[in-house]
C-alpha atoms as a PDB file:
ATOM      1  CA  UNK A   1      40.154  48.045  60.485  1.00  0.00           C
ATOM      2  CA  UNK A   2      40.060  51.180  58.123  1.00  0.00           C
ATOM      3  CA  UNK A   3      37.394  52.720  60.311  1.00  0.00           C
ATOM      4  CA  UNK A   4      40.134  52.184  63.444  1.00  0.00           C
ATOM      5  CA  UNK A   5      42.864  53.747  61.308  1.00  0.00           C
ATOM      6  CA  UNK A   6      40.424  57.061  60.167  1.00  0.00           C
ATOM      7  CA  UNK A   7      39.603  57.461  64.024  1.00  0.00           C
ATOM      8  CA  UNK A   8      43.444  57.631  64.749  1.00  0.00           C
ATOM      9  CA  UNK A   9      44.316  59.700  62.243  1.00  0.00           C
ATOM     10  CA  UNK A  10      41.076  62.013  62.711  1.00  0.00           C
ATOM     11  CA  UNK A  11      41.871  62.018  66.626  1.00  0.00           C
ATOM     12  CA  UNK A  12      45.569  62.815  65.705  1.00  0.00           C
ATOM     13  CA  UNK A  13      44.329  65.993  64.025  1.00  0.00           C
ATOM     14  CA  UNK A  14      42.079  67.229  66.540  1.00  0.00           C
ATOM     15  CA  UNK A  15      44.421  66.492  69.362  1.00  0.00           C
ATOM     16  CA  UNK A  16      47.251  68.494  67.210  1.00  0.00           C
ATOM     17  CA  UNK A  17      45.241  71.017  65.094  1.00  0.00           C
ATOM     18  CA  UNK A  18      48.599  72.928  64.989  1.00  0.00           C
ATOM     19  CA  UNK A  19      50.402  69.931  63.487  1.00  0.00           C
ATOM     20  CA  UNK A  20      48.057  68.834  61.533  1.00  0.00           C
ATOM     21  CA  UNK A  21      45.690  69.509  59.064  1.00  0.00           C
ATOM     22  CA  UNK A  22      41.914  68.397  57.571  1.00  0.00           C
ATOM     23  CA  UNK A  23      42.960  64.774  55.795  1.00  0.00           C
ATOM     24  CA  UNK A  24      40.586  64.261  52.841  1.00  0.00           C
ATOM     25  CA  UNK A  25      41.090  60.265  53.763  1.00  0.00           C
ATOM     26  CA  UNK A  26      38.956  61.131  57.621  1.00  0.00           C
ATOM     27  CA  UNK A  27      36.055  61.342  55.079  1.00  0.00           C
ATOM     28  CA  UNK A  28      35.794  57.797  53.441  1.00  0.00           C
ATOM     29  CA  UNK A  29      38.131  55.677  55.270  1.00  0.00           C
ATOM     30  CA  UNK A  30      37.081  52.412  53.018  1.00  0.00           C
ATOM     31  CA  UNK A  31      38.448  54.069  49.568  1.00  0.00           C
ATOM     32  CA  UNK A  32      41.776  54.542  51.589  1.00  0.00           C
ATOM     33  CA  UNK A  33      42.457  51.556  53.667  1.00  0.00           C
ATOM     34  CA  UNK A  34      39.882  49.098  52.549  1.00  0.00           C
ATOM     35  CA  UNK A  35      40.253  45.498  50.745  1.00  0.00           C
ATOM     36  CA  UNK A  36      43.039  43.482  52.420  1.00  0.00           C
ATOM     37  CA  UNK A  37      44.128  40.393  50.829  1.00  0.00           C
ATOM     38  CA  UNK A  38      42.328  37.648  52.483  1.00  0.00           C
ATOM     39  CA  UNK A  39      40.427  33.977  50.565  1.00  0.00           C
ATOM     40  CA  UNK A  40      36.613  35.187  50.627  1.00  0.00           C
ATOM     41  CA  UNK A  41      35.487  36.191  47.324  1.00  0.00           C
ATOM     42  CA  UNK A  42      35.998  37.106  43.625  1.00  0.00           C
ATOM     43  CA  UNK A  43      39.770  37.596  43.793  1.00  0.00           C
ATOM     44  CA  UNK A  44      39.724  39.545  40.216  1.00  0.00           C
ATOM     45  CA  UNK A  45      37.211  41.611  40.976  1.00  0.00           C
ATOM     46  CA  UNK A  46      38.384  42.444  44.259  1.00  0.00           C
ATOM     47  CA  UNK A  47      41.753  43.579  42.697  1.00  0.00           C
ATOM     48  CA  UNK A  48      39.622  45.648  40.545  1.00  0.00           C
ATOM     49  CA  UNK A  49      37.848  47.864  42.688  1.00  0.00           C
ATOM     50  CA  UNK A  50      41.170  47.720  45.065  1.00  0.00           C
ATOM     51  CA  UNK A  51      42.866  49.325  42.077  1.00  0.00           C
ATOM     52  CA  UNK A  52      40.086  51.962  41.872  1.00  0.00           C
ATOM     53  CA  UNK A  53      40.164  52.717  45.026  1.00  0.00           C
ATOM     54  CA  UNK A  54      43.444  53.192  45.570  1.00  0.00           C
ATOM     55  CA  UNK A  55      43.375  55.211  42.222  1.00  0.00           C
ATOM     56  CA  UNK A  56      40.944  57.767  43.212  1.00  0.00           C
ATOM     57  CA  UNK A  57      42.338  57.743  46.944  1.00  0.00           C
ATOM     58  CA  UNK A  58      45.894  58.929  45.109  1.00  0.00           C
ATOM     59  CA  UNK A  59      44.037  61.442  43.109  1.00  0.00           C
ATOM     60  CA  UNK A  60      42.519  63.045  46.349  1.00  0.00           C
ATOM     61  CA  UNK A  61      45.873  62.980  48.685  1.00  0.00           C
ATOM     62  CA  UNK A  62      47.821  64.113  45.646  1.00  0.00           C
ATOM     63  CA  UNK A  63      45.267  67.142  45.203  1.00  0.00           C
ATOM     64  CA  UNK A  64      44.110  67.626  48.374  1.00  0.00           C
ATOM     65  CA  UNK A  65      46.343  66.866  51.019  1.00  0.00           C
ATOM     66  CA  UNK A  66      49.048  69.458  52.263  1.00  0.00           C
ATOM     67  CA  UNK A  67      52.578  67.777  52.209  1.00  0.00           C
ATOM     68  CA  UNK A  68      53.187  68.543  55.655  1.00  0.00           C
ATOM     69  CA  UNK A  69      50.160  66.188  56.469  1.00  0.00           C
ATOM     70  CA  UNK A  70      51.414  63.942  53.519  1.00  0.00           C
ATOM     71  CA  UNK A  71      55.168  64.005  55.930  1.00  0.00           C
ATOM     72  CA  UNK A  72      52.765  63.004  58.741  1.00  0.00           C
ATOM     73  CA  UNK A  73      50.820  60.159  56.965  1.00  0.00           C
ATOM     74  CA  UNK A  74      54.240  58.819  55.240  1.00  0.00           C
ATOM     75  CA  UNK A  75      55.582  58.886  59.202  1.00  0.00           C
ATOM     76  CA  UNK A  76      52.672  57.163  60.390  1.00  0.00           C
ATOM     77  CA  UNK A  77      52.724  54.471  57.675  1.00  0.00           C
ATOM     78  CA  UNK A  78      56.357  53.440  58.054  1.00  0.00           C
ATOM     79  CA  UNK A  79      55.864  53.669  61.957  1.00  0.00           C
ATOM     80  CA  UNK A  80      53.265  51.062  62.327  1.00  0.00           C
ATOM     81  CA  UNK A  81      54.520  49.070  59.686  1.00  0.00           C
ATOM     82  CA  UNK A  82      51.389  49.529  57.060  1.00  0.00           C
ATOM     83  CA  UNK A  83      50.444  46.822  54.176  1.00  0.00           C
ATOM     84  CA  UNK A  84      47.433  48.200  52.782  1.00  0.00           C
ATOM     85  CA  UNK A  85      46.066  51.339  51.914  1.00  0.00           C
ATOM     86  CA  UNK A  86      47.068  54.390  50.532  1.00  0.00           C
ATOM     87  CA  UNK A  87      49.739  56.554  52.583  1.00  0.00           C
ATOM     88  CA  UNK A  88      50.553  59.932  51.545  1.00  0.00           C
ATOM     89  CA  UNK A  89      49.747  59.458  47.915  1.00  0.00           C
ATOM     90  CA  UNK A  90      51.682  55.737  47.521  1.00  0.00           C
ATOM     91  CA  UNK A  91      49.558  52.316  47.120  1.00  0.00           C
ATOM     92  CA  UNK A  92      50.883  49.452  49.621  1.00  0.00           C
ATOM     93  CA  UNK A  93      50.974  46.367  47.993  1.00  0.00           C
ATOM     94  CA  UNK A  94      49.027  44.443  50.793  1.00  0.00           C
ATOM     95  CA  UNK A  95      51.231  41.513  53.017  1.00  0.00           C
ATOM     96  CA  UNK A  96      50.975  38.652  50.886  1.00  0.00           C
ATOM     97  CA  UNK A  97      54.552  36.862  51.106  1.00  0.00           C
ATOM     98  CA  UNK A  98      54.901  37.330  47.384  1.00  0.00           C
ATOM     99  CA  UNK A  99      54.663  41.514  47.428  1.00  0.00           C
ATOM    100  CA  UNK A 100      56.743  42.043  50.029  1.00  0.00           C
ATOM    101  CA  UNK A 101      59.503  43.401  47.587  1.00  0.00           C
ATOM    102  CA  UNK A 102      57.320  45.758  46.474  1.00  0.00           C
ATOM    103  CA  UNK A 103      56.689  46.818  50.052  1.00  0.00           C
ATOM    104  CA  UNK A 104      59.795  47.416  51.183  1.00  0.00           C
ATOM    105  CA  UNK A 105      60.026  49.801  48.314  1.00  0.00           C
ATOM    106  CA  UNK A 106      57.076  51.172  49.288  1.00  0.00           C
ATOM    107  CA  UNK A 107      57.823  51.693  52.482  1.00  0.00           C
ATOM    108  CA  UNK A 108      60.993  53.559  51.707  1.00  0.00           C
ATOM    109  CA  UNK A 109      59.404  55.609  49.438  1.00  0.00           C
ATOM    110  CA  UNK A 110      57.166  56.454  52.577  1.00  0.00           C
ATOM    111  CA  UNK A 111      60.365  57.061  54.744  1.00  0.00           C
ATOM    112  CA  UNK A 112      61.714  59.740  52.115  1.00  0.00           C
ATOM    113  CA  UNK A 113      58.375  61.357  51.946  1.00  0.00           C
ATOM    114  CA  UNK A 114      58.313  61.304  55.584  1.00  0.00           C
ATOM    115  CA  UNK A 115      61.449  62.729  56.070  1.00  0.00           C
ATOM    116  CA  UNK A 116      61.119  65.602  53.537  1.00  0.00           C
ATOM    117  CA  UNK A 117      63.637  64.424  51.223  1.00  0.00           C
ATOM    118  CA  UNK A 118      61.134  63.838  48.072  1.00  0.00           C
ATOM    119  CA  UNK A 119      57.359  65.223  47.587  1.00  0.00           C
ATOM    120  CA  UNK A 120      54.895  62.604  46.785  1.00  0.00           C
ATOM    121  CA  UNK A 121      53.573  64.673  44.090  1.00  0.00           C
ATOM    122  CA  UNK A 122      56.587  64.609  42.089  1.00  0.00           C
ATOM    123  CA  UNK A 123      57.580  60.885  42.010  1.00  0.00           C
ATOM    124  CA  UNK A 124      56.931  59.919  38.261  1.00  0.00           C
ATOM    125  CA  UNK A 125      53.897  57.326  38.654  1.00  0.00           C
ATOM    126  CA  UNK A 126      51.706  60.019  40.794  1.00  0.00           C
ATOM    127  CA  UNK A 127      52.563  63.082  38.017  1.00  0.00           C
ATOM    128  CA  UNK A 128      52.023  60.796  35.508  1.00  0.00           C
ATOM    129  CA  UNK A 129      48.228  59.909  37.077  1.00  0.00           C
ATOM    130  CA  UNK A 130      47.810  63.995  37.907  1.00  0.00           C
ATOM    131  CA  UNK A 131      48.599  64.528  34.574  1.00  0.00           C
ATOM    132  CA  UNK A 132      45.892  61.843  33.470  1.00  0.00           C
ATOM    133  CA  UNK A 133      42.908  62.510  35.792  1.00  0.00           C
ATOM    134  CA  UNK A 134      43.289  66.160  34.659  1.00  0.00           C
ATOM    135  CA  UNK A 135      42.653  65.508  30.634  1.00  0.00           C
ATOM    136  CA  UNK A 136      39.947  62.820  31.695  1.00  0.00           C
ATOM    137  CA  UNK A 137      38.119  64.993  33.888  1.00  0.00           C
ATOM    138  CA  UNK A 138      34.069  65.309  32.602  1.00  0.00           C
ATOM    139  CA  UNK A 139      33.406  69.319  31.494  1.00  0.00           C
ATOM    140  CA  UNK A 140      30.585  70.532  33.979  1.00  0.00           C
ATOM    141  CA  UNK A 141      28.090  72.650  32.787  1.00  0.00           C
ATOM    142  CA  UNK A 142      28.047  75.293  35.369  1.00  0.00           C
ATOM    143  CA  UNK A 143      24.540  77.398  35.956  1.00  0.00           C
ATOM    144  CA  UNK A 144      24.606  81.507  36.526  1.00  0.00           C
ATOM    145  CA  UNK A 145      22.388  83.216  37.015  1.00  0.00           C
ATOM    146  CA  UNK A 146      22.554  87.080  37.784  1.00  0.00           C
ATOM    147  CA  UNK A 147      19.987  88.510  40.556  1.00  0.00           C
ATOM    148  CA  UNK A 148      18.984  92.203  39.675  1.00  0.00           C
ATOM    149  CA  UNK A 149      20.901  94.504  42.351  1.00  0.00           C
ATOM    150  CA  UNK A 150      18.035  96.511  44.622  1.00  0.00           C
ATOM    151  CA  UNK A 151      20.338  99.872  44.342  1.00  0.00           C
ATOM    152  CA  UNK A 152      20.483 100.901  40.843  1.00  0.00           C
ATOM    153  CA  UNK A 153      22.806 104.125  40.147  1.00  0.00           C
ATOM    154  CA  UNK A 154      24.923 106.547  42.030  1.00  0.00           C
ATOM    155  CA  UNK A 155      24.906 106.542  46.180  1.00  0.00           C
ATOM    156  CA  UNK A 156      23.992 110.184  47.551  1.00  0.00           C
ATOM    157  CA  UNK A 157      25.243 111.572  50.857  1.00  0.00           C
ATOM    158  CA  UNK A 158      21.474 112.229  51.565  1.00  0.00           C
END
């Protein structure tokens, strides 16, 4: 399923490279539309790393994604009716009976992104995690090094 949804959306942009742009969620389609709710398994722990996911997945739409692809994801979402995922930087709740509340707010969230009315990077929870991921980010010790130049001193004419 999330491999079918990253070839529609990566098919999408290559059929309208005007409309569209690069999506960083072509790249790993699991962190983006993986883990629906279904009986098999560690139901904690699949929570867990759904709530990762979907963390980091935010983080990289948020950062990465233009808004007028986040309009287009946000369209496509509320279109087809998603239940999982993450759509132009919001977390679906999944379809169990008991969420759907928090789906329909979703999704209308989604159809003011969509229709240009709020930017996903401004609603409170996704500034507030921005915010976050930027003081929790690891320093990186970056390497230089300096290669002598093979001209040393003035050009001439000659």
């Amino acid at each position: 399923m999330a491999n079918d949804i990253a070839v529609d959306i990566a098919v999408d942009i290559a059929r309208y490279p005007t409309k569209h742009m690069a999506s960083p969620c072509t790249a790993n389609p699991e962190l983006w539309f993986g883990y629906p709710d279904d009986d098999a398994g560690d139901g904690a722990a699949k929570a867990r790393a759904y709530e990762r996911s979907a963390t980091e997945a935010r983080i990289q739409c948020l950062r990465r994604c233009p808004l007028a692809q986040q309009r287009l994801c946000a369209q496509r979402a509320v279109k087809y009716r998603e239940e999982y995922g993450v759509w132009a930087g919001v977390k679906l709740p999944g379809g169990q009976y008991r969420k759907r509340a928090q789906l329909a707010q979703a999704h209308e969230v989604l159809r003011r992104i969509a229709a240009g009315e709020i930017n996903a990077r401004q609603l409170p929870e996704n500034a507030d995690l921005l915010a976050r991921s930027e003081h929790d980010a690891t320093p990186v010790t970056a390497l230089v090094v300096h290669l002598p130049s093979a001209h040393v001193g003035p050009r001439s004419a000659a």
